[in-house]
PDB file of N, CA and C in Angstrom:
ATOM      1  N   UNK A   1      -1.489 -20.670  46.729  1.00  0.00           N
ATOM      2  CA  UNK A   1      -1.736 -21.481  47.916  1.00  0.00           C
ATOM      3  C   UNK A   1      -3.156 -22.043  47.862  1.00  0.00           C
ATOM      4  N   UNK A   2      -3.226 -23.331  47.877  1.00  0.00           N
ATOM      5  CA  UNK A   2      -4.881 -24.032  47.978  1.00  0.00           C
ATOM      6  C   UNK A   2      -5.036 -23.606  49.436  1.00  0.00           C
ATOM      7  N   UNK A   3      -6.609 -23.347  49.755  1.00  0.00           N
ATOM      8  CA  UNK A   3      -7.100 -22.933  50.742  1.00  0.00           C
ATOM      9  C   UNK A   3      -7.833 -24.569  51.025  1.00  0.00           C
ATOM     10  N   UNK A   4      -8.429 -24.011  52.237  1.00  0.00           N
ATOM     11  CA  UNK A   4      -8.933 -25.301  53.251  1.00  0.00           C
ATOM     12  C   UNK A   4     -10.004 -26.123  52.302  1.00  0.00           C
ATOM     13  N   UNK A   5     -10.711 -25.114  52.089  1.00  0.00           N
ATOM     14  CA  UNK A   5     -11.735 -25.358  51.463  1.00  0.00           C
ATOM     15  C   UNK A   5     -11.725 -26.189  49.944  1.00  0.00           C
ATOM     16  N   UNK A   6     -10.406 -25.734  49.281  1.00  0.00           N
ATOM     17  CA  UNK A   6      -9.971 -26.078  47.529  1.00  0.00           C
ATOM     18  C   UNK A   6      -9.700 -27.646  48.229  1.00  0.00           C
ATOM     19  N   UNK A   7      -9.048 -27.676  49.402  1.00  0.00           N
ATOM     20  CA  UNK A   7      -7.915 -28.585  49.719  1.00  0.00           C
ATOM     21  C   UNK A   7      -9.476 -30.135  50.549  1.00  0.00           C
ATOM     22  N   UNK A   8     -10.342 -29.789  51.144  1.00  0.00           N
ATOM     23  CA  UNK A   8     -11.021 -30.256  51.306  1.00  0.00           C
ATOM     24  C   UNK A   8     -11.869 -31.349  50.277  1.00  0.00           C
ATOM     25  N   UNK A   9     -12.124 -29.990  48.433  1.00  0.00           N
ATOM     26  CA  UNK A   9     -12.651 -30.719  47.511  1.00  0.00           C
ATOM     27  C   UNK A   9     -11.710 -31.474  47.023  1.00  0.00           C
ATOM     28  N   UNK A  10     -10.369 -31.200  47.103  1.00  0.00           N
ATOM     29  CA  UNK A  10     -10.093 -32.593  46.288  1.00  0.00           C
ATOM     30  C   UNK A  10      -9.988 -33.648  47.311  1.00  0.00           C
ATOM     31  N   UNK A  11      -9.597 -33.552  48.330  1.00  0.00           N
ATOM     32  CA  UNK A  11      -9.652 -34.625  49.038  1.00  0.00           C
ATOM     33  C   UNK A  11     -10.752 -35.893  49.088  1.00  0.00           C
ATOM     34  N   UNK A  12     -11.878 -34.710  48.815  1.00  0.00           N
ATOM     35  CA  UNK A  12     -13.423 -35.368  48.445  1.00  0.00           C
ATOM     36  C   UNK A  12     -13.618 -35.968  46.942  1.00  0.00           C
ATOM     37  N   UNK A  13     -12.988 -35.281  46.374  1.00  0.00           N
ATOM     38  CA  UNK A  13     -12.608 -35.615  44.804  1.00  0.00           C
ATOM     39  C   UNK A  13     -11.706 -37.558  44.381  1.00  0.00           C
ATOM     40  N   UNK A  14     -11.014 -37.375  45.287  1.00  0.00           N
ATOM     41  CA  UNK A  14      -9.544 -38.285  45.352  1.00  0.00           C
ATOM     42  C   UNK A  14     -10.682 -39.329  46.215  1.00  0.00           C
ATOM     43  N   UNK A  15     -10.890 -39.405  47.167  1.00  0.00           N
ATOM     44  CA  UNK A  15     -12.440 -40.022  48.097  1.00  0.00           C
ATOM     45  C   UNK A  15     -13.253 -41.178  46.737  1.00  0.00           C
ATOM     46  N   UNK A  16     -13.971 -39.901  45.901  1.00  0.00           N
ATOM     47  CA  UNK A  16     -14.566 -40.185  45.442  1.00  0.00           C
ATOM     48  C   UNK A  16     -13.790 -41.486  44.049  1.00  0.00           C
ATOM     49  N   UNK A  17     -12.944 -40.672  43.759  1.00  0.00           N
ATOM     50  CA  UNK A  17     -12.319 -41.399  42.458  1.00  0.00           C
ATOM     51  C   UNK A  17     -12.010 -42.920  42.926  1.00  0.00           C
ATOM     52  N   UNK A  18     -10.983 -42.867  44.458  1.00  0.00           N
ATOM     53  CA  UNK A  18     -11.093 -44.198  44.523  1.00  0.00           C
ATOM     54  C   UNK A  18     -11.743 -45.081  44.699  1.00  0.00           C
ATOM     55  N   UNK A  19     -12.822 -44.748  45.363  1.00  0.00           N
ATOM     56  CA  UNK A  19     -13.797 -45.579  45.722  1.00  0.00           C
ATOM     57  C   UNK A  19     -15.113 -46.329  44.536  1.00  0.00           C
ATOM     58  N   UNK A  20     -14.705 -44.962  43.592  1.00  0.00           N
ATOM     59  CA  UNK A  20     -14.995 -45.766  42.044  1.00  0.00           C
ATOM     60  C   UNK A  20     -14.527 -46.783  41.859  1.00  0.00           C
ATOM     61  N   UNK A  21     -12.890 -46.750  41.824  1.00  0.00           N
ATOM     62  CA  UNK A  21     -12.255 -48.026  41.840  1.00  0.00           C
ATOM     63  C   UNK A  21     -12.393 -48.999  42.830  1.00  0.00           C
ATOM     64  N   UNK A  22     -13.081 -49.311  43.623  1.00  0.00           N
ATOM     65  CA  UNK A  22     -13.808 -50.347  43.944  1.00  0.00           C
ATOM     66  C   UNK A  22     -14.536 -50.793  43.762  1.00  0.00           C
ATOM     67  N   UNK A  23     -15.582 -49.981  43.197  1.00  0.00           N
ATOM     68  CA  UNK A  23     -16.526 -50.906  42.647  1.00  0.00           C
ATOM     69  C   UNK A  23     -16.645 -50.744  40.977  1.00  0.00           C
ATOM     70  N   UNK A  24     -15.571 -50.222  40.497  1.00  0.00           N
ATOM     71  CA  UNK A  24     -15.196 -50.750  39.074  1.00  0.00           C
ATOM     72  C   UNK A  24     -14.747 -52.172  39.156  1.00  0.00           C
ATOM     73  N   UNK A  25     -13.887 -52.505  40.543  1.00  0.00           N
ATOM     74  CA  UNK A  25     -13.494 -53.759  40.126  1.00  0.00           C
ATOM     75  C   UNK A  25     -14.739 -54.673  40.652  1.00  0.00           C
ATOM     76  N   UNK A  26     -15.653 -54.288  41.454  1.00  0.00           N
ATOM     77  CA  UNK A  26     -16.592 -55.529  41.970  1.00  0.00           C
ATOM     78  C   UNK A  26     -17.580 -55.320  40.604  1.00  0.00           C
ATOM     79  N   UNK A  27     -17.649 -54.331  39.731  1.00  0.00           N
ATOM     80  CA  UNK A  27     -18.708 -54.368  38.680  1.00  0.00           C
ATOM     81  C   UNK A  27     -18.149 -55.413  37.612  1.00  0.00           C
ATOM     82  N   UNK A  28     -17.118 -56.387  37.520  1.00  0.00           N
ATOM     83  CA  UNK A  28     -16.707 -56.977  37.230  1.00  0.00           C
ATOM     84  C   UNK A  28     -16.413 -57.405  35.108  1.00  0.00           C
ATOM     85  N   UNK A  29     -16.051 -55.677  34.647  1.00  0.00           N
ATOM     86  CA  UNK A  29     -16.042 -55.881  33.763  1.00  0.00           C
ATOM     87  C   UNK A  29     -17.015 -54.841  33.284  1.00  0.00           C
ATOM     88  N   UNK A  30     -17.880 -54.336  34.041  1.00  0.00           N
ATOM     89  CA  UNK A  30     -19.250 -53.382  33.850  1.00  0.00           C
ATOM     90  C   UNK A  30     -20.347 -54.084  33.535  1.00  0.00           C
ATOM     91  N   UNK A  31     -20.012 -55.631  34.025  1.00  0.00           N
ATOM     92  CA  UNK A  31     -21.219 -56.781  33.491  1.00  0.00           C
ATOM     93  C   UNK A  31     -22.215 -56.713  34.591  1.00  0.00           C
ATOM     94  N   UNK A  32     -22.238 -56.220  36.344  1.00  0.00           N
ATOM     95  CA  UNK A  32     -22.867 -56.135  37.086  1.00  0.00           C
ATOM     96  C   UNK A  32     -23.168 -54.781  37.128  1.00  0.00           C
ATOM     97  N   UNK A  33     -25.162 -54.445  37.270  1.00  0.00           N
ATOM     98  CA  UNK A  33     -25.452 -53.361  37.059  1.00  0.00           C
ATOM     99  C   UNK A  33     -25.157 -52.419  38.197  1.00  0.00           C
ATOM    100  N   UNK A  34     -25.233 -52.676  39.584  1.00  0.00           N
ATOM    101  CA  UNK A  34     -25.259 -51.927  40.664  1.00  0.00           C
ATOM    102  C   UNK A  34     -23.978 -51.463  40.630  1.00  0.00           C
ATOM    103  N   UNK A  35     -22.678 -52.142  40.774  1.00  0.00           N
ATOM    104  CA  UNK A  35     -21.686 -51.529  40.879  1.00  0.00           C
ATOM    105  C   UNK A  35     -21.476 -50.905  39.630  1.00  0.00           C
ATOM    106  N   UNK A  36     -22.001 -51.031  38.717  1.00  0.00           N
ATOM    107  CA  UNK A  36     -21.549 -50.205  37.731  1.00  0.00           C
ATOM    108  C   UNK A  36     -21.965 -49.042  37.429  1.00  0.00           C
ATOM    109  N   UNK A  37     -23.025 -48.946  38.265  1.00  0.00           N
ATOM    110  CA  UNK A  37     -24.026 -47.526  38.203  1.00  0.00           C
ATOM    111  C   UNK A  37     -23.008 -46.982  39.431  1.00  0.00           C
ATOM    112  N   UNK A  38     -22.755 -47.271  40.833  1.00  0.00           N
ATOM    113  CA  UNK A  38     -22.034 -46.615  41.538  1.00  0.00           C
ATOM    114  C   UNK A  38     -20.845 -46.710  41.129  1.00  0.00           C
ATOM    115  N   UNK A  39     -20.104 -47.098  40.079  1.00  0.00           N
ATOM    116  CA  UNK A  39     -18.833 -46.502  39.680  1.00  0.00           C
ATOM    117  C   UNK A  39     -18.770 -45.236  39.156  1.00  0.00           C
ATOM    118  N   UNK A  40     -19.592 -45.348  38.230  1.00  0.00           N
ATOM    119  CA  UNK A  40     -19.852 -44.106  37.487  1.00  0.00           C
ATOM    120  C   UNK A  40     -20.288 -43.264  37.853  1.00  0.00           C
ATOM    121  N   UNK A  41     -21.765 -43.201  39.258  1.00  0.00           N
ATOM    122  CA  UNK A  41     -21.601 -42.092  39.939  1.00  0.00           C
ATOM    123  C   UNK A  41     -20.749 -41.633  40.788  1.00  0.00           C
ATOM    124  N   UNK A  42     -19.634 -42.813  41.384  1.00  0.00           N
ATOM    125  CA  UNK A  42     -18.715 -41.919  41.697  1.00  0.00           C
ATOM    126  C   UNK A  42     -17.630 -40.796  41.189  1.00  0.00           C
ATOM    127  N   UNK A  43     -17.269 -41.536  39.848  1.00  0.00           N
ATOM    128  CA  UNK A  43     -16.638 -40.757  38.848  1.00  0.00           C
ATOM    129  C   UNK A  43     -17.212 -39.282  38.659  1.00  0.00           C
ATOM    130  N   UNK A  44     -18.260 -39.670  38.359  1.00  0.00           N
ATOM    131  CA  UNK A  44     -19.286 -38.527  38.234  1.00  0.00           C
ATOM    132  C   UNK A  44     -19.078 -37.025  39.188  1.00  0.00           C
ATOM    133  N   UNK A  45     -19.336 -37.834  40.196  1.00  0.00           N
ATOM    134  CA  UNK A  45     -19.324 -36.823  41.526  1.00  0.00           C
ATOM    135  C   UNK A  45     -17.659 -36.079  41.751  1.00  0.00           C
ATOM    136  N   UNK A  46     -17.180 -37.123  41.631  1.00  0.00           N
ATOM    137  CA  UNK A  46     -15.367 -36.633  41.765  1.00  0.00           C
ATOM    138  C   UNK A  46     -14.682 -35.894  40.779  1.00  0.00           C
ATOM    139  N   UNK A  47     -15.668 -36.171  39.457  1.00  0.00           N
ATOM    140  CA  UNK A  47     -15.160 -35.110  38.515  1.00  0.00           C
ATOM    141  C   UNK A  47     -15.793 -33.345  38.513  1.00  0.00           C
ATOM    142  N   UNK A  48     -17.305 -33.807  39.103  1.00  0.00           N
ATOM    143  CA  UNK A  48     -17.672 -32.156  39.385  1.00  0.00           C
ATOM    144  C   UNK A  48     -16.649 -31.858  40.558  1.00  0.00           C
ATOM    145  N   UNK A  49     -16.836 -32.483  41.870  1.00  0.00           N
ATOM    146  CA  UNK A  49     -16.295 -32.269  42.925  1.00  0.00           C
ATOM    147  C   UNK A  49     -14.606 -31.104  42.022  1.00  0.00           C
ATOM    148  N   UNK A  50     -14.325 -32.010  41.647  1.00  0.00           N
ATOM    149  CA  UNK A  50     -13.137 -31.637  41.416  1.00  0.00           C
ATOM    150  C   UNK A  50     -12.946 -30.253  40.319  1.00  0.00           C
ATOM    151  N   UNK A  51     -13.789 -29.839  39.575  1.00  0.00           N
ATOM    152  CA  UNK A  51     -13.712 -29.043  38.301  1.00  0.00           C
ATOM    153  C   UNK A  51     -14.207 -27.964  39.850  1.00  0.00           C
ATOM    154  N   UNK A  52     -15.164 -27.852  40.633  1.00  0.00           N
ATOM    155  CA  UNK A  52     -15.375 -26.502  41.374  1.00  0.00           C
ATOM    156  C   UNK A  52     -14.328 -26.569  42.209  1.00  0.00           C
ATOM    157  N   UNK A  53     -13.470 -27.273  42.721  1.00  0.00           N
ATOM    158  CA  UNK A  53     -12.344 -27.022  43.606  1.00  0.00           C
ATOM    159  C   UNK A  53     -11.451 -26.137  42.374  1.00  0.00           C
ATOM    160  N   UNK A  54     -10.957 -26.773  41.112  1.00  0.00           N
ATOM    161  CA  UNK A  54     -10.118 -25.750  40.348  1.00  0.00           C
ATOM    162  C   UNK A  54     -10.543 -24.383  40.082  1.00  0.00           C
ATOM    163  N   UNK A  55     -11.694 -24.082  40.392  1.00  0.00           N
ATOM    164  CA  UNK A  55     -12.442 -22.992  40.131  1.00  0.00           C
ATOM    165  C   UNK A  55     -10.927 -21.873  40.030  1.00  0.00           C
ATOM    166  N   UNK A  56      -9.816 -21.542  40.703  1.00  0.00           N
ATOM    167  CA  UNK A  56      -9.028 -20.648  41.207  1.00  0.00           C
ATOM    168  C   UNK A  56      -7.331 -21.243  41.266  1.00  0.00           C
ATOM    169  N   UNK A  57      -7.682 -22.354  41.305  1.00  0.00           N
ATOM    170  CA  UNK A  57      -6.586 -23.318  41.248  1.00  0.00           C
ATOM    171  C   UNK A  57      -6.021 -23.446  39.806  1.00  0.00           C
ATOM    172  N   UNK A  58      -4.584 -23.869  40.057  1.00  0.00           N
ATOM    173  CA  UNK A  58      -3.663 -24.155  38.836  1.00  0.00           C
ATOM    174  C   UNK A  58      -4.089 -26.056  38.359  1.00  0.00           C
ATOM    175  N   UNK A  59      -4.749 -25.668  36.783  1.00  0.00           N
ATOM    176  CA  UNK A  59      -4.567 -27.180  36.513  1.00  0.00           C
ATOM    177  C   UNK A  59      -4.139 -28.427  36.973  1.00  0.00           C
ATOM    178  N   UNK A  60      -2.570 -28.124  36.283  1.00  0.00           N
ATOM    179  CA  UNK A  60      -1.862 -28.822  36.773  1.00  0.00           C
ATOM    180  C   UNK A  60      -1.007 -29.224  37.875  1.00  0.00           C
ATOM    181  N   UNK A  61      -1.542 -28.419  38.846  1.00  0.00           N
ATOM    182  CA  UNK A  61      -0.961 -28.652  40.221  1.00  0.00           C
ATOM    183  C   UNK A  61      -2.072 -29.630  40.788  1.00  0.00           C
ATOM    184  N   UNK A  62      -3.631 -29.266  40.513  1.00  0.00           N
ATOM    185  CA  UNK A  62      -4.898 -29.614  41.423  1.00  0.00           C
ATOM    186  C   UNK A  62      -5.245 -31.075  40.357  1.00  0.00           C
ATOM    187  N   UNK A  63      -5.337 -31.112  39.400  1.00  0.00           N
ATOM    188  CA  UNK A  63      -5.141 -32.223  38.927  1.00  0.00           C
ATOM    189  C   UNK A  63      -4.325 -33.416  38.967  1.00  0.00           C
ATOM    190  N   UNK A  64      -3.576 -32.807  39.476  1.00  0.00           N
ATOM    191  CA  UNK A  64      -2.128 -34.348  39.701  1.00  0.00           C
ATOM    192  C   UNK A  64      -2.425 -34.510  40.773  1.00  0.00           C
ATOM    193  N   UNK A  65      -2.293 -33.204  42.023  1.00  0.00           N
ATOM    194  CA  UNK A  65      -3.131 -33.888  43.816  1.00  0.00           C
ATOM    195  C   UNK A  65      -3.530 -34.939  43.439  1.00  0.00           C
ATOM    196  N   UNK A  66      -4.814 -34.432  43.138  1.00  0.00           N
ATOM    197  CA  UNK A  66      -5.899 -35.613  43.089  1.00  0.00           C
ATOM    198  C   UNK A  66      -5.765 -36.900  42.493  1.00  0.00           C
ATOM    199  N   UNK A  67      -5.089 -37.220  41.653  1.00  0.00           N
ATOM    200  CA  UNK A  67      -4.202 -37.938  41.232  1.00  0.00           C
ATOM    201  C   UNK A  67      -3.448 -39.066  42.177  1.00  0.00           C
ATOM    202  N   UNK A  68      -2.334 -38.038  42.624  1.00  0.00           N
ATOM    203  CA  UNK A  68      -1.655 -39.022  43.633  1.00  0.00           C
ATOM    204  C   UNK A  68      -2.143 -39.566  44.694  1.00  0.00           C
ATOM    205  N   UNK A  69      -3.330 -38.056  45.725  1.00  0.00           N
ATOM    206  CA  UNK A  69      -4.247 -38.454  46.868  1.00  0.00           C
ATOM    207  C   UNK A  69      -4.796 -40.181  46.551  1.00  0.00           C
ATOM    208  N   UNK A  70      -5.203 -40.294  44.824  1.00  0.00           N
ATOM    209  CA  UNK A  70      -6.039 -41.154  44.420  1.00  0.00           C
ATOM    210  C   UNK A  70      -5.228 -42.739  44.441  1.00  0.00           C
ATOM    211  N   UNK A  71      -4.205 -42.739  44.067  1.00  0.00           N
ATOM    212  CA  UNK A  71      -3.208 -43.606  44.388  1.00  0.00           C
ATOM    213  C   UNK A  71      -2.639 -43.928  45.857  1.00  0.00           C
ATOM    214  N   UNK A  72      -2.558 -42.943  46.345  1.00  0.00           N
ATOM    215  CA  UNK A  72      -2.447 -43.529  48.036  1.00  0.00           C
ATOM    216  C   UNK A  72      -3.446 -44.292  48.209  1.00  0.00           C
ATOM    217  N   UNK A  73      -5.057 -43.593  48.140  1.00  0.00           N
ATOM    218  CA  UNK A  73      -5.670 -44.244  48.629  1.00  0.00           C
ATOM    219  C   UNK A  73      -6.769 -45.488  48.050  1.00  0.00           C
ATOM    220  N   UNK A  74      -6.267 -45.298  46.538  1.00  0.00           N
ATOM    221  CA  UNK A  74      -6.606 -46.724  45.869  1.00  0.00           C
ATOM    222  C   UNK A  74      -5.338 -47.901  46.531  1.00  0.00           C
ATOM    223  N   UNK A  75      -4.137 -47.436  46.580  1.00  0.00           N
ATOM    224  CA  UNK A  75      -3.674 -48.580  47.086  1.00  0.00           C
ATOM    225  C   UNK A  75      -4.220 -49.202  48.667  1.00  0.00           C
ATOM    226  N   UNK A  76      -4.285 -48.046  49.219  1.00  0.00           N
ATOM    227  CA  UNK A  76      -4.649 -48.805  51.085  1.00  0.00           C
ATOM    228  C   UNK A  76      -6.180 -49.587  50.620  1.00  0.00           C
ATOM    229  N   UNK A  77      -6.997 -49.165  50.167  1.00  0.00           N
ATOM    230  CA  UNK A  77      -8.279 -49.569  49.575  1.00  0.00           C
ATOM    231  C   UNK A  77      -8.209 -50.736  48.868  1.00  0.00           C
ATOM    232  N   UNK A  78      -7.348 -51.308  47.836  1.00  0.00           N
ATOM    233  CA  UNK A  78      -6.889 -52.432  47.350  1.00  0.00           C
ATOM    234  C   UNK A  78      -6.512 -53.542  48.573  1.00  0.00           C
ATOM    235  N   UNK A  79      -5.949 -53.060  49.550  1.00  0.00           N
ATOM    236  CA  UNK A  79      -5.151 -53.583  50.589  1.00  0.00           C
ATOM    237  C   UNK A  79      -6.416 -54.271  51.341  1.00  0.00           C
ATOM    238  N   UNK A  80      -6.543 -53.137  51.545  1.00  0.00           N
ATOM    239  CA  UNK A  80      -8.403 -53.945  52.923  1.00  0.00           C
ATOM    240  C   UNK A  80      -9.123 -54.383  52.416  1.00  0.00           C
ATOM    241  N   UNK A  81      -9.645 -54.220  50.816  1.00  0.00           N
ATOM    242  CA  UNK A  81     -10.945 -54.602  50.605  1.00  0.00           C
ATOM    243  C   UNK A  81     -10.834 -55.682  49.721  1.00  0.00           C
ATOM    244  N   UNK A  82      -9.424 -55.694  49.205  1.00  0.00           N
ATOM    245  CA  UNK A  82      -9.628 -56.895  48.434  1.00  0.00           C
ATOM    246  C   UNK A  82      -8.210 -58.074  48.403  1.00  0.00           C
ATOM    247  N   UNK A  83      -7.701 -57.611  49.625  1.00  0.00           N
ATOM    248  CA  UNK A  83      -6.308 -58.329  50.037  1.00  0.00           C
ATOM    249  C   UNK A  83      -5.142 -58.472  49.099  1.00  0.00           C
ATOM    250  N   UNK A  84      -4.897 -57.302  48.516  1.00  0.00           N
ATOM    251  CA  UNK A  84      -4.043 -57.391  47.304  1.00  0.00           C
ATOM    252  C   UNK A  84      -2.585 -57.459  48.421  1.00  0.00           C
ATOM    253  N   UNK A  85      -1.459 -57.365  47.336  1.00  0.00           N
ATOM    254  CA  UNK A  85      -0.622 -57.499  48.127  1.00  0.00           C
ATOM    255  C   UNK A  85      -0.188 -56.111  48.366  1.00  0.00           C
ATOM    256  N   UNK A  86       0.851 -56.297  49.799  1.00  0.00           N
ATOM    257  CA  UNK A  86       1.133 -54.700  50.243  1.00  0.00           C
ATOM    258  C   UNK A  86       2.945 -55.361  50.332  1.00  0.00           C
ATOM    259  N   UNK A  87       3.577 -54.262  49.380  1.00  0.00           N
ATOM    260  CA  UNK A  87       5.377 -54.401  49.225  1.00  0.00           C
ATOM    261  C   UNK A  87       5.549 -52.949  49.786  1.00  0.00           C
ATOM    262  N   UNK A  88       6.580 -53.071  49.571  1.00  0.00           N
ATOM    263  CA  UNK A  88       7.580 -51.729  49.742  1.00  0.00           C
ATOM    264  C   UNK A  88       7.613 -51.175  48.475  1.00  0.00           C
ATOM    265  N   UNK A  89       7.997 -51.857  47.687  1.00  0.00           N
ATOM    266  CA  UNK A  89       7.508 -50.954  46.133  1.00  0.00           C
ATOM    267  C   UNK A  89       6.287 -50.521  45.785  1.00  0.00           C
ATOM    268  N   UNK A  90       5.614 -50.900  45.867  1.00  0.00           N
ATOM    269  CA  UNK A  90       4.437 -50.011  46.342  1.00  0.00           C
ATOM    270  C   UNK A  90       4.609 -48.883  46.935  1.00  0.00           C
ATOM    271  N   UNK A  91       4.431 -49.275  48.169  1.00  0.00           N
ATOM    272  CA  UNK A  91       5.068 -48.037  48.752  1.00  0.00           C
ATOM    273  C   UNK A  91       5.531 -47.228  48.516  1.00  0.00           C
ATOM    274  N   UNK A  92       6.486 -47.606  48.108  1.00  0.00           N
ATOM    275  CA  UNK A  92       7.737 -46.415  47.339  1.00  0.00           C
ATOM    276  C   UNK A  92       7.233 -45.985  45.992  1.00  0.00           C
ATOM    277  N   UNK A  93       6.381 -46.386  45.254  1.00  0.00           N
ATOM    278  CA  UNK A  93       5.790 -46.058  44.079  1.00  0.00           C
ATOM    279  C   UNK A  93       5.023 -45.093  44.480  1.00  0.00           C
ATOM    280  N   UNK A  94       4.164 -44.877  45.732  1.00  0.00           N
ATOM    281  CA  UNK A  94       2.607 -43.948  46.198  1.00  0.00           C
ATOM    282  C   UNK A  94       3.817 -43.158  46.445  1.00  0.00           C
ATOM    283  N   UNK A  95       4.742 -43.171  46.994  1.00  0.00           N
ATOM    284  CA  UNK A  95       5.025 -42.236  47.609  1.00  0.00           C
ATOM    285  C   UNK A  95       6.344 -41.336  47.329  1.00  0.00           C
ATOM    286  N   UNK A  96       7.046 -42.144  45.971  1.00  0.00           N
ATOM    287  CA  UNK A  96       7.055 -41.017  44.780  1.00  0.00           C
ATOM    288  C   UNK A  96       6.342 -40.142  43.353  1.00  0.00           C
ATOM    289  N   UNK A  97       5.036 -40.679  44.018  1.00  0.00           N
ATOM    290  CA  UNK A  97       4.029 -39.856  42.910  1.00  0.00           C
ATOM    291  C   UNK A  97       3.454 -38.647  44.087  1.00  0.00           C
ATOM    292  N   UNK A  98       3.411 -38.844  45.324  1.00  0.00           N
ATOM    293  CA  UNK A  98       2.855 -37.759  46.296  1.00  0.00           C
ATOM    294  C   UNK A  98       4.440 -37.283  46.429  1.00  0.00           C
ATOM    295  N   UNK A  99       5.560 -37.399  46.237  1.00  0.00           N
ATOM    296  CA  UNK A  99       6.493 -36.390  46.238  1.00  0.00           C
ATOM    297  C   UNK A  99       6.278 -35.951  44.835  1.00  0.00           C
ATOM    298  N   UNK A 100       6.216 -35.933  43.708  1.00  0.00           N
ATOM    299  CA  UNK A 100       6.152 -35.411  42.372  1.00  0.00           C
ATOM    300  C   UNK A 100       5.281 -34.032  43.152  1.00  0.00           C
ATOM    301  N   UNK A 101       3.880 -34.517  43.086  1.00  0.00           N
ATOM    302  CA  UNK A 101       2.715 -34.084  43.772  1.00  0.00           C
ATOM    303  C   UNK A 101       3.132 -32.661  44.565  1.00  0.00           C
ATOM    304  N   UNK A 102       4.004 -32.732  45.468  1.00  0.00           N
ATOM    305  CA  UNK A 102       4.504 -31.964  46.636  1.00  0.00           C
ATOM    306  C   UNK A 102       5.549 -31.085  45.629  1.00  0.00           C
ATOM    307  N   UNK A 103       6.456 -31.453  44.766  1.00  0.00           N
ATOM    308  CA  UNK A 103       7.385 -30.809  44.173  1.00  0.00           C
ATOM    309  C   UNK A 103       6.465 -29.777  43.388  1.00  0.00           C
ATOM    310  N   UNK A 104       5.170 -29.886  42.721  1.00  0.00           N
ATOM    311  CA  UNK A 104       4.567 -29.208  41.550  1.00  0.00           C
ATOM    312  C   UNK A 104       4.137 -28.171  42.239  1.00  0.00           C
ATOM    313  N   UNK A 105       3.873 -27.829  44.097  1.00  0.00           N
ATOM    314  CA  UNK A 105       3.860 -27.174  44.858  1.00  0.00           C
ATOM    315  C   UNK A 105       4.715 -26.212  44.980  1.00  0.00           C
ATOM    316  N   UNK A 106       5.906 -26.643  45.035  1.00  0.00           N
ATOM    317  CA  UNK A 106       7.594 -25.959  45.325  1.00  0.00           C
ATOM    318  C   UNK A 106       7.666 -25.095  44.193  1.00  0.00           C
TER     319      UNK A 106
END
């Protein structure tokens, strides 16, 4: 069972990863320096973040979370910040990788 606390870092982890992916895409290639320095420290941060949440945790259960968390919320993040399009397949794509996610639980 992830505790509040495991369940907190990845959340912060998944946080972090996507929000890399925002400004991976405004670093435009890694040709702009600012976003490209905050991509990478986000990466950065989301990958420690994430290695002390497994501290106790199963690999491959806490690794895929974060994963899917990261896909939910790279897609809503795609959505607002850069007006991509929003389908139902989509949809249905996030939200058979957070059932995978939920099954590796079961």
């Amino acid at each position: 069972m992830v505790s509040w606390k495991e369940l907190v870092l990845l959340v912060l982890s998944s946080v972090c990863f996507a929000g890399g992916g925002i400004f991976m895409k405004l670093s435009e290639g890694a040709s702009r320096v600012l976003p490209t320095l905050a991509f990478l420290a986000l990466f950065l941060v989301g990958a420690v973040v994430l290695a002390i949440a497994m501290r106790r945790g199963e690999l491959g259960v806490m690794y895929i979370a974060v994963l899917g968390l990261e896909a939910a919320l790279t897609l809503v993040f795609s959505i607002a910040f850069f007006h991509e399009s929003f389908s139902s397949t989509r949809v249905l794509a996030v939200v058979l990788i957070l059932a995978g996610v939920a099954l590796l639980r079961w």
